[in-house]
C-alpha atoms as a PDB file:
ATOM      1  CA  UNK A   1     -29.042  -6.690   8.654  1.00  0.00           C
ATOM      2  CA  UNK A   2     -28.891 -10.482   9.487  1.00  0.00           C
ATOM      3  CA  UNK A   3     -30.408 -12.937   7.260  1.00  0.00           C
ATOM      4  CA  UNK A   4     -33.160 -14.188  10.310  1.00  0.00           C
ATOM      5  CA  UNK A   5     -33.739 -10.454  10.593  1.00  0.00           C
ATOM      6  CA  UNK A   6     -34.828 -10.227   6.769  1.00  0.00           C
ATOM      7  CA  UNK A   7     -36.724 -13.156   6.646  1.00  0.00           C
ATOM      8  CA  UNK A   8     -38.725 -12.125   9.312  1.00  0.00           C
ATOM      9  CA  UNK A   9     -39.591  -9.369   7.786  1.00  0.00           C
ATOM     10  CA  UNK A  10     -40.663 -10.930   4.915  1.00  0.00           C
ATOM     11  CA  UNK A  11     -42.712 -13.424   6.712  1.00  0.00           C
ATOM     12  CA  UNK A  12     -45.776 -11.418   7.118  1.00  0.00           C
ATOM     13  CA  UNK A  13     -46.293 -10.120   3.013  1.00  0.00           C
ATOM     14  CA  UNK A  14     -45.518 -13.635   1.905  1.00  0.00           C
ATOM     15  CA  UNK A  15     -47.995 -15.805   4.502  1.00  0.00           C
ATOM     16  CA  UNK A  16     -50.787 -12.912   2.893  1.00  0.00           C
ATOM     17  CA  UNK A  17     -49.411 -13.472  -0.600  1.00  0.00           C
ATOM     18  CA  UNK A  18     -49.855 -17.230  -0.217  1.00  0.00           C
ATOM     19  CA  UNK A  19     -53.532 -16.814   1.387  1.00  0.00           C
ATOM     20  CA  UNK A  20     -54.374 -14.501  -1.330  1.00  0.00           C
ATOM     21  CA  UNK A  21     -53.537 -17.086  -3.972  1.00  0.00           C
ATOM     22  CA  UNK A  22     -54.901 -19.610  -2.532  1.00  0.00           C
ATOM     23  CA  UNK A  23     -58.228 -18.211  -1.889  1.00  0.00           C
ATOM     24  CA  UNK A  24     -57.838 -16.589  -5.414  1.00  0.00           C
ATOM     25  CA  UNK A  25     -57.276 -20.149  -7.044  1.00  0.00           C
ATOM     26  CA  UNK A  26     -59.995 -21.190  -4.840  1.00  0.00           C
ATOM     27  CA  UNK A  27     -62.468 -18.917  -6.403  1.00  0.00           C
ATOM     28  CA  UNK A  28     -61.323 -19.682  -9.819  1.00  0.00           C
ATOM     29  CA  UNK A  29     -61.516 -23.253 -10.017  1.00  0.00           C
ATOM     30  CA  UNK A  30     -64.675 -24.026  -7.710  1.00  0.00           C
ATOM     31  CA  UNK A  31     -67.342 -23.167 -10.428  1.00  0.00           C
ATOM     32  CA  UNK A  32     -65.517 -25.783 -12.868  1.00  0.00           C
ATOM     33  CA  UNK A  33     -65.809 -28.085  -9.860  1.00  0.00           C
ATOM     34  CA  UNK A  34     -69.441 -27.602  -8.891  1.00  0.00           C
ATOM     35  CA  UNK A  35     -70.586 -28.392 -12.990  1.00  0.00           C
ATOM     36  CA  UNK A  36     -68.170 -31.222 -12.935  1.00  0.00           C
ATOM     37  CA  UNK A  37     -70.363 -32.436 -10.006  1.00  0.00           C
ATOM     38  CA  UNK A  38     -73.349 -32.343 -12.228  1.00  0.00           C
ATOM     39  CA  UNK A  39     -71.727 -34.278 -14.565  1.00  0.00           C
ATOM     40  CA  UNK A  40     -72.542 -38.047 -12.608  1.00  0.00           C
ATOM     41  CA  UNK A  41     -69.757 -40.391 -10.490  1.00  0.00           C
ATOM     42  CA  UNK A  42     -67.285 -41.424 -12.947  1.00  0.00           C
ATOM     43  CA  UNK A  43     -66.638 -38.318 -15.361  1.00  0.00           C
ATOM     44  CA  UNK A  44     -67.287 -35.617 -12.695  1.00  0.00           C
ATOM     45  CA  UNK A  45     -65.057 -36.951 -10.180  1.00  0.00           C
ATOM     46  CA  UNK A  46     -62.264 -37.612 -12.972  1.00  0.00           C
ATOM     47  CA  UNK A  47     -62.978 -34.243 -13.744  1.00  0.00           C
ATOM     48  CA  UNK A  48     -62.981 -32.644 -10.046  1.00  0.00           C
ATOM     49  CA  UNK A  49     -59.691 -34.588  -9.279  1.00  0.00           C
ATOM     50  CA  UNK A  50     -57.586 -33.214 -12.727  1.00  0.00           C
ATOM     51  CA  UNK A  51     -59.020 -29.323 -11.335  1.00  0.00           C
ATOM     52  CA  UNK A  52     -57.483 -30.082  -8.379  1.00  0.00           C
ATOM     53  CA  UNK A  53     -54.433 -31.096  -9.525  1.00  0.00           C
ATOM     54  CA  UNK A  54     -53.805 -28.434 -11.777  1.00  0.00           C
ATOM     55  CA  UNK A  55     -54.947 -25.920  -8.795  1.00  0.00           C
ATOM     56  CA  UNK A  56     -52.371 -27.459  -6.360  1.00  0.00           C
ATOM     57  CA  UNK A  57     -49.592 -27.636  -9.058  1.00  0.00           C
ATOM     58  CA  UNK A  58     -50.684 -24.147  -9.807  1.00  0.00           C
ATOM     59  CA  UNK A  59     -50.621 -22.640  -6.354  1.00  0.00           C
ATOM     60  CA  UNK A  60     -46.940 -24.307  -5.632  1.00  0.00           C
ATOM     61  CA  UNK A  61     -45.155 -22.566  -8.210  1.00  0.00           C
ATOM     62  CA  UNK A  62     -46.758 -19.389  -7.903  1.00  0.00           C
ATOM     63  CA  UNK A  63     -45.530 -19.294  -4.098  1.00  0.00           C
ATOM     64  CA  UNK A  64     -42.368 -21.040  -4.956  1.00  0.00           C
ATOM     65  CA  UNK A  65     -42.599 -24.051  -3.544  1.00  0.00           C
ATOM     66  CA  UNK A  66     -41.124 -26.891  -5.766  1.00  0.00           C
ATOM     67  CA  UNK A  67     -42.186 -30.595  -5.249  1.00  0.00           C
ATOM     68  CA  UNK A  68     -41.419 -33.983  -7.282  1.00  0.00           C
ATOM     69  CA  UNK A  69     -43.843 -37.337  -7.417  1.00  0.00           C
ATOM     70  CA  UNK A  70     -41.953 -40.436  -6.385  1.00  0.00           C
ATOM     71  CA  UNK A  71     -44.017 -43.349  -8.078  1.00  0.00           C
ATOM     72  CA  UNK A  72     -42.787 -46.942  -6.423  1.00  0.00           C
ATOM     73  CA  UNK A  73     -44.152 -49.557  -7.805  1.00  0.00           C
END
């Protein structure tokens, strides 16, 4: 079996995996977010913007996608 053949195959299950994370994650964080929201401008949106974070840095390594920050001053 060719390698293109494989990886089509495995296409389908991961694209559903990733969704199902995502959404998953999703689910998780948006209560945090929605009392963060009650807590006023400057400490809520601090607060909204860290959940994020850790959500996105969350959902890349649990579908294996590995990324760096390049800071340039």
């Amino acid at each position: 079996m060719s390698m293109q053949k494989l990886l089509s195959i495995l296409w389908i299950p991961y694209c559903i995996y990733a969704f199902v994370v995502f959404v998953g994650g999703l689910l998780l964080v948006t209560p945090g977010i929605i009392i963060a929201m009650l807590l006023g401008q400057p400490l809520g949106g601090n607060l909204v913007i860290h959940l994020s974070r850790i959500w996105s840095h969350l959902w890349f390594a649990l579908i294996g996608i590995w990324h760096v920050n390049i800071w340039e001053e």
